[in-house]
Protein backbone atom coordinates (compact mmCIF):
# COMPACT_ATOMS: atom_id res chain seq x y z
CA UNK A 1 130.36 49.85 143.56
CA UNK A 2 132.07 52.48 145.12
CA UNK A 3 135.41 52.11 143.99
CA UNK A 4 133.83 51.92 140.83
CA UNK A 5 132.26 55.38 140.93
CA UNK A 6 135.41 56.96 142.51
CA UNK A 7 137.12 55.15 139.26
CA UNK A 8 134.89 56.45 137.25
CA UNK A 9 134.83 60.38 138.30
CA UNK A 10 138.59 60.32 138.23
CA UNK A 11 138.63 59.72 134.92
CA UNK A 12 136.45 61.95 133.81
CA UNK A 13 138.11 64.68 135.81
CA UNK A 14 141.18 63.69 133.78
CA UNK A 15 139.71 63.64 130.95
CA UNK A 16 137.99 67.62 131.64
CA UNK A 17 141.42 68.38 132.57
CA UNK A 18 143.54 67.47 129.52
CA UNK A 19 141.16 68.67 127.05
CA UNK A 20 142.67 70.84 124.47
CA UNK A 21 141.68 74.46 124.63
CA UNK A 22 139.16 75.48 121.62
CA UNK A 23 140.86 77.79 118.86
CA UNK A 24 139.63 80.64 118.51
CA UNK A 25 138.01 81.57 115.08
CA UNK A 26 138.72 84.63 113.34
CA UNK A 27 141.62 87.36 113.16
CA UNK A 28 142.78 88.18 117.05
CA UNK A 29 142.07 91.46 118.48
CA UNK A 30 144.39 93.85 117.85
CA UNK A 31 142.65 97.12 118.60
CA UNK A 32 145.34 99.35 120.81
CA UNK A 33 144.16 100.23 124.18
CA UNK A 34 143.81 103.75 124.90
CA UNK A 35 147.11 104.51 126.52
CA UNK A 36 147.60 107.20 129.44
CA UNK A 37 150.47 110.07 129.80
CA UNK A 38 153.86 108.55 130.67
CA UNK A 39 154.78 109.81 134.00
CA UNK A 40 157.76 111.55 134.00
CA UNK A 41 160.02 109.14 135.54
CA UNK A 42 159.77 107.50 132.03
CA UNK A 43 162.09 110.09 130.29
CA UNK A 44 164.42 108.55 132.66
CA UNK A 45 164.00 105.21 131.19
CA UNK A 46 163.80 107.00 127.72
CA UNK A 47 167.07 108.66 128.60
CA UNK A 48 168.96 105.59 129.68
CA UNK A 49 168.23 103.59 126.51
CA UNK A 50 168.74 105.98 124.10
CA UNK A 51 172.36 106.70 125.87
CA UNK A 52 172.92 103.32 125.86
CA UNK A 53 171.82 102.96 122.24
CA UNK A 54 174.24 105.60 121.92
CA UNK A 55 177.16 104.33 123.46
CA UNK A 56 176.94 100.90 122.55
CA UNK A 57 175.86 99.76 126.00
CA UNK A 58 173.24 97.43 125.12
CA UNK A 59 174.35 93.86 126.40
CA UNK A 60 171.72 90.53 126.23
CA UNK A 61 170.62 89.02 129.60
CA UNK A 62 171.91 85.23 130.16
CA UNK A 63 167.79 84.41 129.37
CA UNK A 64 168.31 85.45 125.53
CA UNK A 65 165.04 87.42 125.69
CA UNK A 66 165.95 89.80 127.50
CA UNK A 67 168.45 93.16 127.08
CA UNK A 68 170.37 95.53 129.64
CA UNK A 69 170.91 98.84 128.65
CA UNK A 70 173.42 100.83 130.79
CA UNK A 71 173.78 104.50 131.05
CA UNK A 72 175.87 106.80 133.01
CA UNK A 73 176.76 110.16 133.91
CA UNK A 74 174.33 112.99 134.79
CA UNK A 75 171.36 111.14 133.57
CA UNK A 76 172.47 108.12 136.04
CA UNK A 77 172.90 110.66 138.55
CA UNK A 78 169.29 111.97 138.03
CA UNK A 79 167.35 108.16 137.88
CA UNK A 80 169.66 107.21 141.23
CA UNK A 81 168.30 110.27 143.29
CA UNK A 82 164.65 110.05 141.76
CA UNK A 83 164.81 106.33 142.97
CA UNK A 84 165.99 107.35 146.31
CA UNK A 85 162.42 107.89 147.87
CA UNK A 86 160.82 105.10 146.03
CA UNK A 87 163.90 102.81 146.97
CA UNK A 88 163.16 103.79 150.78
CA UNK A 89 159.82 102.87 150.65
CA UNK A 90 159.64 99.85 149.51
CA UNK A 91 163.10 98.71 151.08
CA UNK A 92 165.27 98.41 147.90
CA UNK A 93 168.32 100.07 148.88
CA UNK A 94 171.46 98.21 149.39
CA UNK A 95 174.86 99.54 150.80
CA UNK A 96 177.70 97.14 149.82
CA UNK A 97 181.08 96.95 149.23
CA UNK A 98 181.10 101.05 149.00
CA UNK A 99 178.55 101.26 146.73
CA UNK A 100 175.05 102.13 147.02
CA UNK A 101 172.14 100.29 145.14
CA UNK A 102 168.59 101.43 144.76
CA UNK A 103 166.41 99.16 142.32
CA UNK A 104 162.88 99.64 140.85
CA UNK A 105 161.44 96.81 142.73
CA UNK A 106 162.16 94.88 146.46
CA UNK A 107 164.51 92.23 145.38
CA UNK A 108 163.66 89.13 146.29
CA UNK A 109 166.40 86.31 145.10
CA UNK A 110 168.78 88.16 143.87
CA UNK A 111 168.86 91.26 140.99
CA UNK A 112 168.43 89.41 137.69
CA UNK A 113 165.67 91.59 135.81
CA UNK A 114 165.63 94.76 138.14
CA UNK A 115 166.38 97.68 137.12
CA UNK A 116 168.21 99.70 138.94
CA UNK A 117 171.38 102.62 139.45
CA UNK A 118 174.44 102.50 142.10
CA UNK A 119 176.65 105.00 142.66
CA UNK A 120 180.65 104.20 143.69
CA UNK A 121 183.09 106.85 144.52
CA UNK A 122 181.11 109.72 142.66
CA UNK A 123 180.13 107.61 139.43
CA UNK A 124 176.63 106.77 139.00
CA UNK A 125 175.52 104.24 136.50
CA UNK A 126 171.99 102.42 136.04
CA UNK A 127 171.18 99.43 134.06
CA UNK A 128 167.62 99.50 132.86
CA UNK A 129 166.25 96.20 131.66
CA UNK A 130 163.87 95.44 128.54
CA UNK A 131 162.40 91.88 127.98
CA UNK A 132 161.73 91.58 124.46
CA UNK A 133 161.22 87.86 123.99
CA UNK A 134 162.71 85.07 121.55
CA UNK A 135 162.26 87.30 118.67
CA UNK A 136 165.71 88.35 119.47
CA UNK A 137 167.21 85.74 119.08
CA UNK A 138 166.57 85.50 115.25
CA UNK A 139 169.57 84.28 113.44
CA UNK A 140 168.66 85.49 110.08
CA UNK A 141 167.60 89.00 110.51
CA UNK A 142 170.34 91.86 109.10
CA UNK A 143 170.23 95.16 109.53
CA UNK A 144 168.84 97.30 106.44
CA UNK A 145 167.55 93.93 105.01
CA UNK A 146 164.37 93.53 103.35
């Protein structure tokens, strides 16, 4: 009788568990949050993609989804040494090879996805990194096409 019971629950768990989610009804929500002030250490992200737009450095991450946007220069300079105290505290700085890295977040694996800026013999660059999803990856769009 037991095993019977213990049968019996088990498959009803199962079944709780596999049951598809309800669809919603209506239109979705798509009412905009009320959005705060960008801090300032956004014109640095600002910066680095429109120089990349610029320049032609725009480059898509192995993941498809994703892009890389590099920048250099001045404006590298200026994200490297604003990420200096942030890379401190949380431990993202890496000296290698001659070359110093500071990223936007503690690196975990390895640097796939982080932002971040080095600086080797004098140059700074950063690479600043945008997931944008599949949509990317559409084969038929064209610029200037309607």
């Amino acid at each position: 009788m037991l095993k019977s019971f213990a049968s019996i629950s088990l498959l009803a768990l199962s079944a709780c568990a596999s049951a598809p989610e309800s669809v919603p009804t209506g239109p979705p929500d798509i009412t905009l949050t009320p959005g705060l002030p960008a801090p300032p250490h956004a014109n640095l992200y600002a910066g680095c993609i429109a120089q990349a737009n610029a320049t032609g450095a725009i480059n898509r991450e192995r993941d498809g989804g994703t892009l890389r946007f590099t920048c250099a220069g001045d404006l590298a300079k200026q994200f490297f040494d604003a990420l200096g105290p942030w890379s401190a505290k949380i431990g993202s700085e890496i000296v290698a090879d001659g070359r110093t890295y500071r990223f936007s977040k503690k690196l975990i694996k390895d640097s796939y996805g982080v932002d971040y800026c080095v600086v080797d013999a004098g140059a700074h660059t950063c690479i600043v990194i945008l997931a944008v999803g599949p949509f990317i990856e559409e084969p038929d769009y064209r610029p200037g096409a309607h």
